[in-house]
N, C-alpha and C. Protein backbone atom coordinates (compact mmCIF):
# COMPACT_ATOMS: atom_id res chain seq x y z
N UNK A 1 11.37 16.22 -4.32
CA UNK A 1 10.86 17.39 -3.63
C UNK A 1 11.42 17.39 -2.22
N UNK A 2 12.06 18.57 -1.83
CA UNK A 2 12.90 18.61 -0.50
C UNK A 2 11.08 18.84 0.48
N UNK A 3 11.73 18.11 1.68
CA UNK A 3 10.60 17.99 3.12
C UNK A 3 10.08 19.00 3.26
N UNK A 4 10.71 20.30 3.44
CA UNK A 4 10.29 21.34 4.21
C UNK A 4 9.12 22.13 2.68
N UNK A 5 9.15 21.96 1.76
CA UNK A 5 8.37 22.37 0.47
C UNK A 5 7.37 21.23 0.50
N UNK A 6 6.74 20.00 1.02
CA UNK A 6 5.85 19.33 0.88
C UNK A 6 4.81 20.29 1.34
N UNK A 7 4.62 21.25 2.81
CA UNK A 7 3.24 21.87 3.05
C UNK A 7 3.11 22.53 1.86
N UNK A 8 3.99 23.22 0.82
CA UNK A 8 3.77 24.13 -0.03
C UNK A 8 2.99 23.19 -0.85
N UNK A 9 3.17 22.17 -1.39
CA UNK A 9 2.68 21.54 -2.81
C UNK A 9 1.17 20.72 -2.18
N UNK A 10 0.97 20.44 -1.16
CA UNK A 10 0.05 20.26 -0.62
C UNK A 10 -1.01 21.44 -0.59
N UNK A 11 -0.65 22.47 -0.12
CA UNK A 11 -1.58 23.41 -0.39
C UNK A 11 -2.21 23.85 -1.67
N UNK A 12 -0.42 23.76 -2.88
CA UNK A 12 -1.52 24.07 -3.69
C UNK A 12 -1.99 22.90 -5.00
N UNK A 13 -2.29 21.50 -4.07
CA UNK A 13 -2.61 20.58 -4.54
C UNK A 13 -4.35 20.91 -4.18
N UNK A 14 -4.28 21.21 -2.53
CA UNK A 14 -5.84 21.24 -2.18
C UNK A 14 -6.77 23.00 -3.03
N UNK A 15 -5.72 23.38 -2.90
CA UNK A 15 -6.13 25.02 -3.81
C UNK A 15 -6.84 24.63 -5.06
N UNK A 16 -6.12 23.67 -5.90
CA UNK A 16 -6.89 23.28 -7.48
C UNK A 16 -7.73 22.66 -7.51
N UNK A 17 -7.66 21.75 -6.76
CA UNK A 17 -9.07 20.61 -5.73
C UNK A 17 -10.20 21.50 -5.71
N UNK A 18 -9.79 22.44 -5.05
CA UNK A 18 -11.14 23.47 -4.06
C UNK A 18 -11.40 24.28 -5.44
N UNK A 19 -10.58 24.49 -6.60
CA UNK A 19 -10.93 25.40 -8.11
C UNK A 19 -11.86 24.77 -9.21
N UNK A 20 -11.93 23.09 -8.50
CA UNK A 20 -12.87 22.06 -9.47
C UNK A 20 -11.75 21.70 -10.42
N UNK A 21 -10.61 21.26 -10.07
CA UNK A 21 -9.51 20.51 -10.95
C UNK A 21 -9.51 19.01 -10.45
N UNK A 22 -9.64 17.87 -11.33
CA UNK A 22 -9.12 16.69 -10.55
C UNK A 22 -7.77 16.36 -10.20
N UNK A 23 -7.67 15.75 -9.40
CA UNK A 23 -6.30 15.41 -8.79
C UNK A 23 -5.92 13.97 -8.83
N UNK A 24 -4.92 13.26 -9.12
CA UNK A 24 -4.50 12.48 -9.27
C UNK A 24 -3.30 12.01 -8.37
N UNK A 25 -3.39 10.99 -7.44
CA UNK A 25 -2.56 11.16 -6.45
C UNK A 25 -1.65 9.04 -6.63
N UNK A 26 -0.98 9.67 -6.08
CA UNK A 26 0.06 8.31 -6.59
C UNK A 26 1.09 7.61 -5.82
N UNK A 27 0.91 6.64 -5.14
CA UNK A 27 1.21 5.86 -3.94
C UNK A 27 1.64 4.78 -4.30
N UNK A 28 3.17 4.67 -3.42
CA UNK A 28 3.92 3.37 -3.94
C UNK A 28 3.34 2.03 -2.61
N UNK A 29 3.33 1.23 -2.87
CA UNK A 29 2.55 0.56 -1.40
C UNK A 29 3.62 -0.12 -0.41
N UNK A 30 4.90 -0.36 -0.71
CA UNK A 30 5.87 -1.23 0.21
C UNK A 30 6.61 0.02 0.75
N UNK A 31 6.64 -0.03 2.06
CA UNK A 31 7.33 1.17 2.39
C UNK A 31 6.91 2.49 2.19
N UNK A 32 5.86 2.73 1.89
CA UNK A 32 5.25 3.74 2.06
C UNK A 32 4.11 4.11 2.45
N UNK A 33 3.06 3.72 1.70
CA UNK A 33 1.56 3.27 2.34
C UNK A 33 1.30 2.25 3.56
N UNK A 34 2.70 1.14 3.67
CA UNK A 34 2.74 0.25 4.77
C UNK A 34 4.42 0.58 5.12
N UNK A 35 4.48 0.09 6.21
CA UNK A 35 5.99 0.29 7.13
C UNK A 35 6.48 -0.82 6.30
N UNK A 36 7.96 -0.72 6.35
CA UNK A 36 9.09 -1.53 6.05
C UNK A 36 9.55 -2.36 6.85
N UNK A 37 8.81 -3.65 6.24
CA UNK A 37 8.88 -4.98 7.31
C UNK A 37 9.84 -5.68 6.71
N UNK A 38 9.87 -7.21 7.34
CA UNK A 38 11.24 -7.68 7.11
C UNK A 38 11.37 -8.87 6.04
N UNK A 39 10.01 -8.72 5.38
CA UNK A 39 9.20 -9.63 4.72
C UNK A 39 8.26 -9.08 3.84
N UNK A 40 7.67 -9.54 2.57
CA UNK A 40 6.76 -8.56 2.21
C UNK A 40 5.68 -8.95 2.17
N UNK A 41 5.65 -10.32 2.73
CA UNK A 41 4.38 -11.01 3.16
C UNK A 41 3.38 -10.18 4.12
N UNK A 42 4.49 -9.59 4.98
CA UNK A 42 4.17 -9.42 6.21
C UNK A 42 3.54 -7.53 6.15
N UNK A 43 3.94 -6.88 4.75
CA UNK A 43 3.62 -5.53 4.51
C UNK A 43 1.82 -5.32 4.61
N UNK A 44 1.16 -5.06 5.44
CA UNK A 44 -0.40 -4.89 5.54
C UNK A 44 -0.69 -3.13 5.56
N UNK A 45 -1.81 -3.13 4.48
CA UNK A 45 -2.69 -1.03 4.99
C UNK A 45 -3.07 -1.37 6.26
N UNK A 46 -2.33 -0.36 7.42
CA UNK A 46 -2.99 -0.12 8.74
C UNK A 46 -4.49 0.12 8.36
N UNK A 47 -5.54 -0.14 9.67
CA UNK A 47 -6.62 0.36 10.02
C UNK A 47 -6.59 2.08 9.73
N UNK A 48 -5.70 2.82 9.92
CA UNK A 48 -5.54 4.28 9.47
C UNK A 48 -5.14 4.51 8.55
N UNK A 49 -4.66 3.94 7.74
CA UNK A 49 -4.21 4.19 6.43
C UNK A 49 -5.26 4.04 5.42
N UNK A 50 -6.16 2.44 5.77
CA UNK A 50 -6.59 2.42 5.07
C UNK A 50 -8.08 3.21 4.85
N UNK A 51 -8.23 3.74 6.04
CA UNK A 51 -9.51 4.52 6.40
C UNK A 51 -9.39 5.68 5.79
N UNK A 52 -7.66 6.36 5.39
CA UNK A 52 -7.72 7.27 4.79
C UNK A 52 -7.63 7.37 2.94
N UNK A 53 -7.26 6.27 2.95
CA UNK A 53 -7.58 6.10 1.79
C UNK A 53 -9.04 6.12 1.06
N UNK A 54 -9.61 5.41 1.63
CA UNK A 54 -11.33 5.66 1.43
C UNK A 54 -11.84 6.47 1.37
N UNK A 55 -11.33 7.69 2.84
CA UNK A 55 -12.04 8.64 2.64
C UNK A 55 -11.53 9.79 1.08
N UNK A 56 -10.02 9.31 0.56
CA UNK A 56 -9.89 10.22 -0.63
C UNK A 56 -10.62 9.60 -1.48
N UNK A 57 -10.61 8.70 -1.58
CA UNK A 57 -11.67 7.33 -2.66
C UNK A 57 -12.88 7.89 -2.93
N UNK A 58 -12.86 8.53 -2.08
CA UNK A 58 -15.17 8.37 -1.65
C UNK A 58 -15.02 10.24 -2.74
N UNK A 59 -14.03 11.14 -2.83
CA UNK A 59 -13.96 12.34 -3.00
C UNK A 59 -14.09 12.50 -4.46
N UNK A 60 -14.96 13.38 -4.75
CA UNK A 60 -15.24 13.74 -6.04
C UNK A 60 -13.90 13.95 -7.00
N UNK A 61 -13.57 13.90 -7.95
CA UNK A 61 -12.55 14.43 -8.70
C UNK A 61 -11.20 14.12 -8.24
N UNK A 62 -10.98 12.93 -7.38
CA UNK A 62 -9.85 12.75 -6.87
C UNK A 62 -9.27 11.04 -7.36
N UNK A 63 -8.60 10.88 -8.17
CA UNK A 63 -8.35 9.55 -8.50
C UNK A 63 -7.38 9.02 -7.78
N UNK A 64 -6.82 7.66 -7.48
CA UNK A 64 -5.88 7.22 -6.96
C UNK A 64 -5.19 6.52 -7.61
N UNK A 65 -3.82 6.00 -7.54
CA UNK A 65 -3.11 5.32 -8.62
C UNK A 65 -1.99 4.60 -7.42
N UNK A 66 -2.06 3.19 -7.80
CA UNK A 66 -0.89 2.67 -6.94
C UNK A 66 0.05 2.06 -7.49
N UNK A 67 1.33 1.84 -7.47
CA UNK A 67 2.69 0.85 -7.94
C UNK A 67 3.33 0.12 -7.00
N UNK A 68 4.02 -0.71 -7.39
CA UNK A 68 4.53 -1.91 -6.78
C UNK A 68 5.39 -2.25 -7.40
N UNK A 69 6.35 -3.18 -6.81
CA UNK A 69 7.02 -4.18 -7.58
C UNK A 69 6.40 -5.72 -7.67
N UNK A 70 5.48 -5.27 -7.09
CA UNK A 70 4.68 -6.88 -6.47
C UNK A 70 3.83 -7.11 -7.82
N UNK A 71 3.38 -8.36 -8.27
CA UNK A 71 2.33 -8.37 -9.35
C UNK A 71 0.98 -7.55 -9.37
N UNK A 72 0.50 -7.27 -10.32
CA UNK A 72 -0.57 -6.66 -10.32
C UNK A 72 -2.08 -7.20 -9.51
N UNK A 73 -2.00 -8.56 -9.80
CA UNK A 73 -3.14 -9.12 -8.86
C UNK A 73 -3.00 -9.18 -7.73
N UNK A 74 -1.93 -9.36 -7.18
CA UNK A 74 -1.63 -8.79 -5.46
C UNK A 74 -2.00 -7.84 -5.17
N UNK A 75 -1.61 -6.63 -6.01
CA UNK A 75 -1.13 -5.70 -5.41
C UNK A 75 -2.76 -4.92 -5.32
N UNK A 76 -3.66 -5.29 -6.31
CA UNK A 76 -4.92 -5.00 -6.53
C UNK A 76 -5.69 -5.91 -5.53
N UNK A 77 -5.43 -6.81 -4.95
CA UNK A 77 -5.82 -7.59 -3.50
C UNK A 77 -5.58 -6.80 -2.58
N UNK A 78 -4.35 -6.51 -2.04
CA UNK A 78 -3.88 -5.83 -1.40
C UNK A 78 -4.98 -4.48 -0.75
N UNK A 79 -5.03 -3.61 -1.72
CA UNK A 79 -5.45 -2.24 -1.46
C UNK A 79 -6.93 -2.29 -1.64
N UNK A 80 -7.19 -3.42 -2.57
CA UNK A 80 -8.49 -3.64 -2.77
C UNK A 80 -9.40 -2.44 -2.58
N UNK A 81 -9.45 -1.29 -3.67
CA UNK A 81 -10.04 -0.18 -3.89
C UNK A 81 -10.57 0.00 -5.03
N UNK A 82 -11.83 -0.06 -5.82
CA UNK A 82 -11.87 -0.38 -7.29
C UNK A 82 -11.88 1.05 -7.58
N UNK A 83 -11.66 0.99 -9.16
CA UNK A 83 -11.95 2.35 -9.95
C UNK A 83 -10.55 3.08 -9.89
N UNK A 84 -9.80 2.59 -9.36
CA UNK A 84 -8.10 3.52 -9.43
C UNK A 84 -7.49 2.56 -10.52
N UNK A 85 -6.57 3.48 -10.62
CA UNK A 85 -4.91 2.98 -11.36
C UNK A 85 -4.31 1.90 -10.49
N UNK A 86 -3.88 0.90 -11.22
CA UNK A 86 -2.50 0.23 -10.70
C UNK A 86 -1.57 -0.19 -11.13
N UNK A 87 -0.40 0.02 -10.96
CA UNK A 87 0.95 -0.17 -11.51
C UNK A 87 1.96 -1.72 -11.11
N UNK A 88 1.64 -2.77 -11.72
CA UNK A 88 2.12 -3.60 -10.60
C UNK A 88 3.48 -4.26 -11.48
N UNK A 89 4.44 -4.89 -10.59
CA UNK A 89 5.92 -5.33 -11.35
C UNK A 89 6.63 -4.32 -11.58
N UNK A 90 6.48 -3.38 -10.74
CA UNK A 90 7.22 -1.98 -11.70
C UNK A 90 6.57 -1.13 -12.29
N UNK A 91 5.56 -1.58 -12.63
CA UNK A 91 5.21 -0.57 -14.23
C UNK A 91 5.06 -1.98 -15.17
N UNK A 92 5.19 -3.18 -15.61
CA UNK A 92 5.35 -3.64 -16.56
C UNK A 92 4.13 -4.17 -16.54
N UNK A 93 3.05 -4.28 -15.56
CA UNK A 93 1.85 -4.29 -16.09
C UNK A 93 0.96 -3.35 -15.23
N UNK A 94 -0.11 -3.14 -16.43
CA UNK A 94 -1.13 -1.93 -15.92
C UNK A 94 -2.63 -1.81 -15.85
N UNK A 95 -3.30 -1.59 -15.20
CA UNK A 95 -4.97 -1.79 -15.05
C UNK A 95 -5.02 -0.28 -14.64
N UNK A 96 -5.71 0.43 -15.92
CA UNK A 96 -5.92 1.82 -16.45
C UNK A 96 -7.66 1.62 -16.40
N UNK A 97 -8.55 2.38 -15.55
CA UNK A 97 -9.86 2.25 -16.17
C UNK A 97 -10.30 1.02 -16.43
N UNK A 98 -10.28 0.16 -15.84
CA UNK A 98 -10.46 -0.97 -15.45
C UNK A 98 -9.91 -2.38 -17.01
N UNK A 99 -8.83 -1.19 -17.82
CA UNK A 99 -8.27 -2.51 -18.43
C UNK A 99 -6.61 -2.68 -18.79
N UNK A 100 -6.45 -3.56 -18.29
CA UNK A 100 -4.83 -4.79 -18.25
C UNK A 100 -4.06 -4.65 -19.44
N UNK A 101 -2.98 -4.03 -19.18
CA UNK A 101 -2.23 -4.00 -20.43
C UNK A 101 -0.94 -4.39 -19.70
N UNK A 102 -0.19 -5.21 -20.28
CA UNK A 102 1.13 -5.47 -19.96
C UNK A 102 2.24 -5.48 -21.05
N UNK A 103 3.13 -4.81 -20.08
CA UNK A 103 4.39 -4.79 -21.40
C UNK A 103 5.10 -5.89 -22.36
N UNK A 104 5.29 -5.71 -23.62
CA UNK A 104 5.03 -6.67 -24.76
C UNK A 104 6.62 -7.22 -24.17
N UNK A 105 7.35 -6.95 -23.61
CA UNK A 105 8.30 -7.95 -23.20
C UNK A 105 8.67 -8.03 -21.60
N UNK A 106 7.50 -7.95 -20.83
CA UNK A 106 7.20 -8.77 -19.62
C UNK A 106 7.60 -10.28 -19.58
N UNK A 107 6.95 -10.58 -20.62
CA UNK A 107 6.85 -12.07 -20.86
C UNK A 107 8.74 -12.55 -20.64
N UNK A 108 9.17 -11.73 -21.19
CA UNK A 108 10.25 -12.37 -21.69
C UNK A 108 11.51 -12.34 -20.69
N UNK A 109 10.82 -11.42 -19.73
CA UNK A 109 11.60 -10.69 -18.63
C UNK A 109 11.15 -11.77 -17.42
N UNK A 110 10.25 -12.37 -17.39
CA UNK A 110 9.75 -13.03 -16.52
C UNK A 110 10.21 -13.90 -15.64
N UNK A 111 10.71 -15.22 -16.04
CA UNK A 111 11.35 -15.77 -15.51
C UNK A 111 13.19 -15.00 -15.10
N UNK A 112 13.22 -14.04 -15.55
CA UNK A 112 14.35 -13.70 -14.87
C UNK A 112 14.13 -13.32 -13.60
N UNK A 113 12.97 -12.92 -13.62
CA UNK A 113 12.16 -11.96 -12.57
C UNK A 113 12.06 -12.75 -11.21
N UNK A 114 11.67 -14.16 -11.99
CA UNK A 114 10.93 -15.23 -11.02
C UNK A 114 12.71 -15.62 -10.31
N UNK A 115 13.52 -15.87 -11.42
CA UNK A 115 14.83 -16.46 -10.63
C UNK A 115 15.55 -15.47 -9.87
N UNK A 116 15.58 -14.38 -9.99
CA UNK A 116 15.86 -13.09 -8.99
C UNK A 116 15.40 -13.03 -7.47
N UNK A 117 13.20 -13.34 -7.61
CA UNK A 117 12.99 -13.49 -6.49
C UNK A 117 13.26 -14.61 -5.44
């Protein structure tokens, strides 16, 4: 989506919101939800970020969903928000409604994963 069309899809994100539609909103966390540090140890939710997150949290009909490349138990430390989506490794594992499914060849991908990092 080009920059100058984000107020558009925003508006009529909050338009379907305000029609009684739920919304589903979807946040990558390295470099986006947190600044691009030089380390990913070092990637933390600001005090404002994370305040705004809560306040969509706390909102009727509004779900949240996060991804990573980071593992899923991090990354669910991390944001530490219950009741959302999380996407962690990519996508190759998932906590949907509070249950863990991981891809049937994660396993196998794994240690490549581990010798990469």
């Amino acid at each position: 989506m080009k920059l100058e069309k984000l107020p558009d899809a925003l508006q009529r994100i909050a338009s379907e919101y305000h029609s009684g539609c739920p919304v589903t909103l979807c946040f990558d966390y390295d470099g986006t939800l947190t600044p691009i540090v030089r380390h990913p140890s070092l990637a933390r939710l600001d005090h404002v970020m994370r305040s705004r997150l809560n306040t969509l949290h706390k909102l009727p009909r509004v779900h949240l969903a996060f991804i990573s490349g980071r593992p899923l138990d991090e990354l669910k430390r991390l944001v530490a928000l219950s009741r959302c989506t999380y996407a962690g490794s990519g996508g190759l594992e998932l906590e949907i409604d509070g249950s863990k499914r991981v891809c049937p060849k994660a396993e196998t991908i794994q240690p490549v994963y581990d010798e990469l990092q």
